[in-house]
PDB file of N, CA and C in Angstrom:
ATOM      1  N   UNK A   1      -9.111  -3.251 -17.291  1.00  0.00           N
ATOM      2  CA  UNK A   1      -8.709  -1.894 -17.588  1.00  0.00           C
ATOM      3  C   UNK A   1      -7.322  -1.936 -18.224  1.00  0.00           C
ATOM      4  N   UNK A   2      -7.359  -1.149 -19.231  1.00  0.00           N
ATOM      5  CA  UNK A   2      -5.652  -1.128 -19.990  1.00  0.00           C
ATOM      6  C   UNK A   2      -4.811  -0.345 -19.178  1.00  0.00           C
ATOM      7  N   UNK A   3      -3.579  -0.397 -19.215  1.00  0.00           N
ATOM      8  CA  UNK A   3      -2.366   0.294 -19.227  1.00  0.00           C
ATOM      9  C   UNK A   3      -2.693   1.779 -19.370  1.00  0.00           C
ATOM     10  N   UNK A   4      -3.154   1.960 -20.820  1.00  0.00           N
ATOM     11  CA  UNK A   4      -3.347   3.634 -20.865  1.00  0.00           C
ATOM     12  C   UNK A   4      -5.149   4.207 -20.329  1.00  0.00           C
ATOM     13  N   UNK A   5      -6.057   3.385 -20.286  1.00  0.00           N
ATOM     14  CA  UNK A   5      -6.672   4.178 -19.786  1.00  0.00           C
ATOM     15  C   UNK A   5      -6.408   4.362 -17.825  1.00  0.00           C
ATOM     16  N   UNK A   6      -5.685   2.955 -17.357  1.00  0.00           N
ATOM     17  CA  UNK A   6      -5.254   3.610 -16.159  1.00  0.00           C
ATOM     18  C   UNK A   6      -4.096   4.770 -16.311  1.00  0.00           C
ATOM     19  N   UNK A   7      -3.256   5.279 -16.828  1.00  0.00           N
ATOM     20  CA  UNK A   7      -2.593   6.395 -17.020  1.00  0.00           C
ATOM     21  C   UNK A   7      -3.545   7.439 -17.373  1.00  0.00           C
ATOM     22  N   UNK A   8      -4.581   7.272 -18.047  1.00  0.00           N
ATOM     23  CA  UNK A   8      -5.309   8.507 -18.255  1.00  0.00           C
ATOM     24  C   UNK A   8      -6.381   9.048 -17.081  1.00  0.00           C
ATOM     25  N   UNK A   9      -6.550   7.892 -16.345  1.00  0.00           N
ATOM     26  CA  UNK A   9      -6.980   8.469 -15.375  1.00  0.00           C
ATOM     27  C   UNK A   9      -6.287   9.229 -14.091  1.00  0.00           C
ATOM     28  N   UNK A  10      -4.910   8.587 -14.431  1.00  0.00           N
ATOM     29  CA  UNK A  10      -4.040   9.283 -13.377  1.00  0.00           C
ATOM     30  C   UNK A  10      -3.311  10.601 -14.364  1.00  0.00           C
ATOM     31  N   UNK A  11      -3.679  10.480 -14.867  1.00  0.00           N
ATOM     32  CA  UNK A  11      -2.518  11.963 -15.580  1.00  0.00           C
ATOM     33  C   UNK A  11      -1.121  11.411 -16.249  1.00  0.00           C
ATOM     34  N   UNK A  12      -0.597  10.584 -16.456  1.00  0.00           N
ATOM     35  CA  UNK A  12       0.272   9.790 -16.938  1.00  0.00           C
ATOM     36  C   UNK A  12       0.541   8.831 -17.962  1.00  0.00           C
ATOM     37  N   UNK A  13       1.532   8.650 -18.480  1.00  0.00           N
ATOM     38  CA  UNK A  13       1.468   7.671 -20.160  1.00  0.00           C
ATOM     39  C   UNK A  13       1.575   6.111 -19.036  1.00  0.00           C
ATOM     40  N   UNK A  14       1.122   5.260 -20.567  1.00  0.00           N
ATOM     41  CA  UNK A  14       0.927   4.259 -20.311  1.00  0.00           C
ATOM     42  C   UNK A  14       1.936   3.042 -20.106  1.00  0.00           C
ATOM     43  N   UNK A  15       3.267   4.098 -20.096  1.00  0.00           N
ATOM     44  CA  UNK A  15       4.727   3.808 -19.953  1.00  0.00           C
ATOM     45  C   UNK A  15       5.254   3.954 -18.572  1.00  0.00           C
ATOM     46  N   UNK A  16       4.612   4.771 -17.887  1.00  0.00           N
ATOM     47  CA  UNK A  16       4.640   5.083 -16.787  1.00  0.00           C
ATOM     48  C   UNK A  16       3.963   4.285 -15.604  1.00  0.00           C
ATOM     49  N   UNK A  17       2.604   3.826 -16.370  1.00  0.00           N
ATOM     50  CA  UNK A  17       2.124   2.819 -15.754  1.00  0.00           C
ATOM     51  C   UNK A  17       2.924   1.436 -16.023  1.00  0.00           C
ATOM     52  N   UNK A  18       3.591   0.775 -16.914  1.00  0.00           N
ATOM     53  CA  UNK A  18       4.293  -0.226 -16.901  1.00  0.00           C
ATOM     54  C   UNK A  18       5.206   0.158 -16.075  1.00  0.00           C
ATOM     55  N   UNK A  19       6.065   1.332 -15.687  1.00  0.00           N
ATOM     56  CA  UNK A  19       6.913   1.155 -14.952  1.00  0.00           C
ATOM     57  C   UNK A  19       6.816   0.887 -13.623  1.00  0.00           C
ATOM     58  N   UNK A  20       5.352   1.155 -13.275  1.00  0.00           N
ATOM     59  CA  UNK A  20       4.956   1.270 -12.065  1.00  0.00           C
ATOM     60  C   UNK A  20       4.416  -0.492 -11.877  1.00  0.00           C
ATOM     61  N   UNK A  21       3.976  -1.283 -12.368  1.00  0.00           N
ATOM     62  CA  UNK A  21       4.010  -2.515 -12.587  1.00  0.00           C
ATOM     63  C   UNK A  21       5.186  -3.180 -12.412  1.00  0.00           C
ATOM     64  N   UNK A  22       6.244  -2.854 -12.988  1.00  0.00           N
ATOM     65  CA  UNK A  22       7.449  -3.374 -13.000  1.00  0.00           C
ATOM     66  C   UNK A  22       8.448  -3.184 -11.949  1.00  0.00           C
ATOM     67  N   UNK A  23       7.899  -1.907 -10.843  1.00  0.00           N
ATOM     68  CA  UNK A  23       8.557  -1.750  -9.754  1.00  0.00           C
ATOM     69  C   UNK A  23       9.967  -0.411 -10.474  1.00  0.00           C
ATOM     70  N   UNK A  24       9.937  -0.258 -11.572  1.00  0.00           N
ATOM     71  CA  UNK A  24      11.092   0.803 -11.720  1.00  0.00           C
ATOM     72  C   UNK A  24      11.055   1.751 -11.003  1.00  0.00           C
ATOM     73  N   UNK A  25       9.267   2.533 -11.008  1.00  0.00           N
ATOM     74  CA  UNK A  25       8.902   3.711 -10.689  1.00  0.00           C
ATOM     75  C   UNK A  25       7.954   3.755  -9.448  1.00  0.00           C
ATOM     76  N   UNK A  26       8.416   4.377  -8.519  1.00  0.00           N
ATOM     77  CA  UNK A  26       7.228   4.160  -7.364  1.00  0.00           C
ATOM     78  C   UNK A  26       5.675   5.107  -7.703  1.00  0.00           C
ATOM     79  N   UNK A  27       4.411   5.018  -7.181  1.00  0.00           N
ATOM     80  CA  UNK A  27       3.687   5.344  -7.233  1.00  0.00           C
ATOM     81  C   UNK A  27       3.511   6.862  -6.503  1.00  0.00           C
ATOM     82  N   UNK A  28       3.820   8.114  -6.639  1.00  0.00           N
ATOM     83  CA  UNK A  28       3.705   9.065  -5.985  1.00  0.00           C
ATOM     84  C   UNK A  28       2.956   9.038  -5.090  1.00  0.00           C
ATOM     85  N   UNK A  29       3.158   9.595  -3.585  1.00  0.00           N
ATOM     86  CA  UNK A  29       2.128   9.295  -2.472  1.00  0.00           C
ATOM     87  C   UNK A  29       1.027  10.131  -3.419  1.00  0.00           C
ATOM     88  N   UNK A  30       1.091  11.759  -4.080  1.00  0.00           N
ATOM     89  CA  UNK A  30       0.069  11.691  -4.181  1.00  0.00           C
ATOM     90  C   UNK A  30      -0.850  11.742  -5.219  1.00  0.00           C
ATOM     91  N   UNK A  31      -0.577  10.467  -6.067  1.00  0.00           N
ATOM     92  CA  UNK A  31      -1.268  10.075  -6.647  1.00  0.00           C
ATOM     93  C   UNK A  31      -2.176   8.600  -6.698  1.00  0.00           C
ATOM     94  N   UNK A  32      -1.489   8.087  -4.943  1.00  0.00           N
ATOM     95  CA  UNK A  32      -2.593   6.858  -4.184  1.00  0.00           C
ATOM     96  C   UNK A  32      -3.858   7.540  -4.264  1.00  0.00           C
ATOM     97  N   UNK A  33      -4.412   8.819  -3.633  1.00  0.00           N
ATOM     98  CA  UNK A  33      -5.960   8.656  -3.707  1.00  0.00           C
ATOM     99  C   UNK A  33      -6.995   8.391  -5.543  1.00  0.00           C
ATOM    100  N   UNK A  34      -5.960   9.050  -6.350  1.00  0.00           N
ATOM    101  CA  UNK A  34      -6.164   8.816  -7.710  1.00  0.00           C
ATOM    102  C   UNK A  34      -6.434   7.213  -8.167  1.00  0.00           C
ATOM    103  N   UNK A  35      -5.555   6.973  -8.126  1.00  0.00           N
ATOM    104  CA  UNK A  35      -5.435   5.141  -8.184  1.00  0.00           C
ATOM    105  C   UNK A  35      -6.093   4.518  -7.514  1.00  0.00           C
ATOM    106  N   UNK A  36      -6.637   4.463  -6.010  1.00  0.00           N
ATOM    107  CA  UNK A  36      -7.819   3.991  -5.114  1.00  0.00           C
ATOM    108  C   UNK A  36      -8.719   4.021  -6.130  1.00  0.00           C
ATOM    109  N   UNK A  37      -9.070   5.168  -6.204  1.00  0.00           N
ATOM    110  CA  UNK A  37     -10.478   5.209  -6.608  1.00  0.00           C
ATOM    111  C   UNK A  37     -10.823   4.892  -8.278  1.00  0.00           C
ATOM    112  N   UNK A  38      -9.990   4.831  -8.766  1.00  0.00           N
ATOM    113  CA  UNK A  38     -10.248   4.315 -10.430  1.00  0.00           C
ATOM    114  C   UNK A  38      -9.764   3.007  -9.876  1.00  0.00           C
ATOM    115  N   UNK A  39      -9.034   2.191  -9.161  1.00  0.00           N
ATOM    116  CA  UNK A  39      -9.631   0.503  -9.296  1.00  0.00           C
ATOM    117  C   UNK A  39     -10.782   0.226  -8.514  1.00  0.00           C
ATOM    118  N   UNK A  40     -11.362   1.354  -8.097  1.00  0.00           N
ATOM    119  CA  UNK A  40     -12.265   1.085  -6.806  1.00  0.00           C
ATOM    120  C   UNK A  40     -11.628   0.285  -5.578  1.00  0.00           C
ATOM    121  N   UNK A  41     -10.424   0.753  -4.975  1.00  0.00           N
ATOM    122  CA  UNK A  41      -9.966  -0.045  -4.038  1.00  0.00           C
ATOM    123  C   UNK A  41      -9.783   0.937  -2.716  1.00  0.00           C
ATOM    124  N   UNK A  42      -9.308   0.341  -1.642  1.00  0.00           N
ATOM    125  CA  UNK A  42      -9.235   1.369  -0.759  1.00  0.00           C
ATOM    126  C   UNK A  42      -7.359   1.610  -0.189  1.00  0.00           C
ATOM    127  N   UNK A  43      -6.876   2.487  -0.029  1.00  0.00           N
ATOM    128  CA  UNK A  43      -5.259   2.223   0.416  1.00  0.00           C
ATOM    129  C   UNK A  43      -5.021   1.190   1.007  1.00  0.00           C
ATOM    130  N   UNK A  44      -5.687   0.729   2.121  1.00  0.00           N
ATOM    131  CA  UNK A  44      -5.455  -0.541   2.553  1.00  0.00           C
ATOM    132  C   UNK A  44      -4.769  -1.498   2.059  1.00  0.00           C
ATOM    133  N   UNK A  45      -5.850  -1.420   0.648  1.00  0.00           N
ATOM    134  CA  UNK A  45      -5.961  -2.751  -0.617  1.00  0.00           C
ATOM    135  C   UNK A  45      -4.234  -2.912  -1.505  1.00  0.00           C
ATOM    136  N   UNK A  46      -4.276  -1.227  -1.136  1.00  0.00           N
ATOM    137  CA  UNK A  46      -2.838  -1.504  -2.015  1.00  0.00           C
ATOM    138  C   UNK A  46      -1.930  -2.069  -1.097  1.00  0.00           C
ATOM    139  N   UNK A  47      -1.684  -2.192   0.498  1.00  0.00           N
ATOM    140  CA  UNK A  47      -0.553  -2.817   1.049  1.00  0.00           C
ATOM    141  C   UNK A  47      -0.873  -4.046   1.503  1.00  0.00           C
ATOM    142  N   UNK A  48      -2.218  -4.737   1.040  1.00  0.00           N
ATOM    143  CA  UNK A  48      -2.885  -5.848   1.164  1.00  0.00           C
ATOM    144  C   UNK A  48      -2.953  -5.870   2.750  1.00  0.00           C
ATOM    145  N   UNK A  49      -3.810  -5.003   3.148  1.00  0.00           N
ATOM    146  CA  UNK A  49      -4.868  -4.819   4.301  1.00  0.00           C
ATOM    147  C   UNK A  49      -6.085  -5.128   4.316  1.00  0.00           C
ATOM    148  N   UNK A  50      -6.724  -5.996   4.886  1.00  0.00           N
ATOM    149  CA  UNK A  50      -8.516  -5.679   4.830  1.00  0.00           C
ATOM    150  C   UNK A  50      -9.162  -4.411   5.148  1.00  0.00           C
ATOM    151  N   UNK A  51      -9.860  -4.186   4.129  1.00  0.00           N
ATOM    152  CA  UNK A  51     -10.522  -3.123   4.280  1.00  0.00           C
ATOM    153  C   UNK A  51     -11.579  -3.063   5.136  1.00  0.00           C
ATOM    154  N   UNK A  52     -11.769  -4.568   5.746  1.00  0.00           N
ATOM    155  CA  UNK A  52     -13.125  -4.551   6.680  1.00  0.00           C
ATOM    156  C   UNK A  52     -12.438  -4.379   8.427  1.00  0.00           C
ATOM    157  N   UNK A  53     -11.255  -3.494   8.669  1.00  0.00           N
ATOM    158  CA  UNK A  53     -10.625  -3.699   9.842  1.00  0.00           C
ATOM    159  C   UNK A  53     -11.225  -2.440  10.495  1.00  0.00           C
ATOM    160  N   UNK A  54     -11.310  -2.965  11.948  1.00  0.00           N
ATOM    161  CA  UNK A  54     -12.408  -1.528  12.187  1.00  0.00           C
ATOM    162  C   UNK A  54     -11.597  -1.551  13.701  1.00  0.00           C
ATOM    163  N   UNK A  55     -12.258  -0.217  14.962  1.00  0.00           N
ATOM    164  CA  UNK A  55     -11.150   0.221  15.923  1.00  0.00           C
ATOM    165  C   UNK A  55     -10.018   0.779  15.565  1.00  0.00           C
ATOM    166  N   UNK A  56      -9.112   0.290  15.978  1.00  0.00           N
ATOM    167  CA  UNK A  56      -7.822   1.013  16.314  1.00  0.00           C
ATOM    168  C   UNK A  56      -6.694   0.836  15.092  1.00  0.00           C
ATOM    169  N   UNK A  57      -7.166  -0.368  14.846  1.00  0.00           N
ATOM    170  CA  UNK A  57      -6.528  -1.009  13.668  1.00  0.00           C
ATOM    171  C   UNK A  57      -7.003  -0.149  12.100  1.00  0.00           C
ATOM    172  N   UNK A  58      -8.014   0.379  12.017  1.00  0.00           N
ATOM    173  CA  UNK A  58      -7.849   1.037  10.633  1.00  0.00           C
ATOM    174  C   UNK A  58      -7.654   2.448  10.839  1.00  0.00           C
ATOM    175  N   UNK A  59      -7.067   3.009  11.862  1.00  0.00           N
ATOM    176  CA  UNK A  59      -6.398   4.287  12.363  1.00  0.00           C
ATOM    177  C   UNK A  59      -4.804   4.311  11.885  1.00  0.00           C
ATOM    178  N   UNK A  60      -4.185   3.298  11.311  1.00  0.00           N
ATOM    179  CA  UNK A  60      -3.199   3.697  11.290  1.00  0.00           C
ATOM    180  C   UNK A  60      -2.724   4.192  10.117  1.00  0.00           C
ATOM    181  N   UNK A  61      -1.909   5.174  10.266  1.00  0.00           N
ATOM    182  CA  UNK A  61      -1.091   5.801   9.015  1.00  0.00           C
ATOM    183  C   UNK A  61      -0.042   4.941   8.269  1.00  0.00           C
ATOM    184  N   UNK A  62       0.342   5.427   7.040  1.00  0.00           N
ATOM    185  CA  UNK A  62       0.951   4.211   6.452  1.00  0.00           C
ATOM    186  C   UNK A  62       2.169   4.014   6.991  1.00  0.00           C
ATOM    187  N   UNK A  63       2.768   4.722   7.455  1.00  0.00           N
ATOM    188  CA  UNK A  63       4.279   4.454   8.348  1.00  0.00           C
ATOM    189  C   UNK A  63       3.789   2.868   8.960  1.00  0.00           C
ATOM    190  N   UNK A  64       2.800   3.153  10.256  1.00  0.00           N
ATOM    191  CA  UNK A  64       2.354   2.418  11.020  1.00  0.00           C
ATOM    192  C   UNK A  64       2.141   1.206  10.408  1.00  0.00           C
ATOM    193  N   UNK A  65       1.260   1.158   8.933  1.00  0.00           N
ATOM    194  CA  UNK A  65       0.893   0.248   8.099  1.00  0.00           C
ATOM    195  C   UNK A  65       2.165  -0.595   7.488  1.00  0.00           C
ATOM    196  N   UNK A  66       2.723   0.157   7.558  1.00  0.00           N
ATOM    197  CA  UNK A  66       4.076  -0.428   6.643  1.00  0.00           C
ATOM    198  C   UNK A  66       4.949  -1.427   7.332  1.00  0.00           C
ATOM    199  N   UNK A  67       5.101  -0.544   8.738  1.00  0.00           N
ATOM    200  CA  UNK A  67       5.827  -1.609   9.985  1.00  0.00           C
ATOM    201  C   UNK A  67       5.355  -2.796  10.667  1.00  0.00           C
ATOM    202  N   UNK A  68       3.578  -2.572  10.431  1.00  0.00           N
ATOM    203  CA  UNK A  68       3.127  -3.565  10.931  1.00  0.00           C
ATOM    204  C   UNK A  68       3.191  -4.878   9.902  1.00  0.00           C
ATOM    205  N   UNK A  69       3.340  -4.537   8.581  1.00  0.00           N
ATOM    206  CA  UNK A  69       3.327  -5.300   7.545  1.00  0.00           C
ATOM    207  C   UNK A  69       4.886  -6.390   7.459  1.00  0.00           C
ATOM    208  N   UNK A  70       5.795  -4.984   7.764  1.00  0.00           N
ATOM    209  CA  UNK A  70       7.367  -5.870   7.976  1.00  0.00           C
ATOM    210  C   UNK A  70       6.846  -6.791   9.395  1.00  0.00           C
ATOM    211  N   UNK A  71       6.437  -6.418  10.239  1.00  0.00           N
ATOM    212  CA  UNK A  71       6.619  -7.214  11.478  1.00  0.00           C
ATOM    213  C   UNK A  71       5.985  -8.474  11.284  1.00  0.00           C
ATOM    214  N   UNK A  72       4.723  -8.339  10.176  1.00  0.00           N
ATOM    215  CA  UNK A  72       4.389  -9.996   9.764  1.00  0.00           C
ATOM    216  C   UNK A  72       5.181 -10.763   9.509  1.00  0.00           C
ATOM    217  N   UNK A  73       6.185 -10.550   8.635  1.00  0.00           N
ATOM    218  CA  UNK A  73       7.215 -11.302   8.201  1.00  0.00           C
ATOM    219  C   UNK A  73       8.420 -11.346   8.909  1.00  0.00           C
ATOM    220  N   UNK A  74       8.395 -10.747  10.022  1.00  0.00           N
ATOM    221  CA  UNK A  74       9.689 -11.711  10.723  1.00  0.00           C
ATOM    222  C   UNK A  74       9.192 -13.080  11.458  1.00  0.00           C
ATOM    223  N   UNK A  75      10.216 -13.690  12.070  1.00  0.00           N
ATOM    224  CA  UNK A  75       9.689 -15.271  12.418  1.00  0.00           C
ATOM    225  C   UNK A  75       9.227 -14.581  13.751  1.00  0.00           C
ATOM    226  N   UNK A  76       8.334 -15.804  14.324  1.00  0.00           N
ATOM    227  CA  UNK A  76       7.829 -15.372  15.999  1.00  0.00           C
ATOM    228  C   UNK A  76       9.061 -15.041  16.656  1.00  0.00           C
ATOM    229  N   UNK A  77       9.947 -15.681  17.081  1.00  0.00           N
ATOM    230  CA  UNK A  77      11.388 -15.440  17.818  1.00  0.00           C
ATOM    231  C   UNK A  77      11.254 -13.552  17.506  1.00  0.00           C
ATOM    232  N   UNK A  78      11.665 -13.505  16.397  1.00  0.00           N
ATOM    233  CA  UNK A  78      11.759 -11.810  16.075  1.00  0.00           C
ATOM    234  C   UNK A  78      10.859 -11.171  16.541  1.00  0.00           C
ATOM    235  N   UNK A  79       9.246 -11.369  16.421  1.00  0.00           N
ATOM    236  CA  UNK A  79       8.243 -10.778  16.522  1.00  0.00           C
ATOM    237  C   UNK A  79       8.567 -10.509  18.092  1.00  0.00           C
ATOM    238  N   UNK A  80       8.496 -11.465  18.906  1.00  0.00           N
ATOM    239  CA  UNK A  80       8.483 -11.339  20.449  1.00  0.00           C
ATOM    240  C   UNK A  80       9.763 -10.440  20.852  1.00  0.00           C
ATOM    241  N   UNK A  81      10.597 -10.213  20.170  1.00  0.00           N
ATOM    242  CA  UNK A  81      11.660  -9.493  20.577  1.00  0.00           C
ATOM    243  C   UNK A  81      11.359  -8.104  20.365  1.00  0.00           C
ATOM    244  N   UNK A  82      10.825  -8.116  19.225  1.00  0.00           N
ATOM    245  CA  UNK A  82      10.379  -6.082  18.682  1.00  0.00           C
ATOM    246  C   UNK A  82       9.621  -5.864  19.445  1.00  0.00           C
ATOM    247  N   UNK A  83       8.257  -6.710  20.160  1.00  0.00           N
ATOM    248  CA  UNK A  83       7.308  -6.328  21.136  1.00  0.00           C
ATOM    249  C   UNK A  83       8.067  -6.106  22.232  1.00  0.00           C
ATOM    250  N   UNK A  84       8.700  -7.231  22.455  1.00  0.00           N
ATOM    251  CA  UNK A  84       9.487  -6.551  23.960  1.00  0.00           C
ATOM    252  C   UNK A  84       9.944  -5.213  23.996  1.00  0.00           C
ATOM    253  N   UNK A  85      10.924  -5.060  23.190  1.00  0.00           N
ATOM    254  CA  UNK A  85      12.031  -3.607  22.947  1.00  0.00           C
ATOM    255  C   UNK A  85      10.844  -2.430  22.454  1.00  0.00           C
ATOM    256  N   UNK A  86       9.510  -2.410  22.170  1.00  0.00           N
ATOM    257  CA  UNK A  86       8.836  -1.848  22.296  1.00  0.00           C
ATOM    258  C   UNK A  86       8.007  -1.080  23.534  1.00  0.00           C
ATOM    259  N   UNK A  87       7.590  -2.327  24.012  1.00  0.00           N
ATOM    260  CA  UNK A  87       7.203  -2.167  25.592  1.00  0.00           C
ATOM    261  C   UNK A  87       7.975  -1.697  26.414  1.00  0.00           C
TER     262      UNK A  87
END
């Protein structure tokens, strides 16, 4: 898919979509359900979630999604500490 026909499906030039590639310009929250569905992907996909996560785990909102995503990337030492101060 090009540059401009993904802008044309979102309502936007194809300048806009490079910027959004390039990280200048963030993706309007709401224009994620737009973008899902013209790559055929699911939100998940965009914060590199499996989309096959089922229970409790695909309940969460993207806040939730987002923190759980930082918490991958701290080292275990860190991880066990945020769980604690959580609990």
């Amino acid at each position: 898919m090009s540059q401009s026909d993904l802008g044309n499906s979102l309502g936007v030039t194809f300048q806009q979509i490079q910027k959004y590639e390039n990280g200048g310009n963030a993706v309007a929250s709401t224009r994620i359900p737009a973008l899902c569905q013209t790559l055929e992907i699911s939100p998940n996909d965009l914060f590199g979630v499996s989309a096959r996560m089922d229970g409790e785990l695909s309940q969460l909102d993207s806040w939730a999604m987002k923190t759980a995503l930082k918490m991958q990337e701290l080292s275990p030492a860190m991880r066990q500490n945020a769980v604690e101060a959580v609990n």
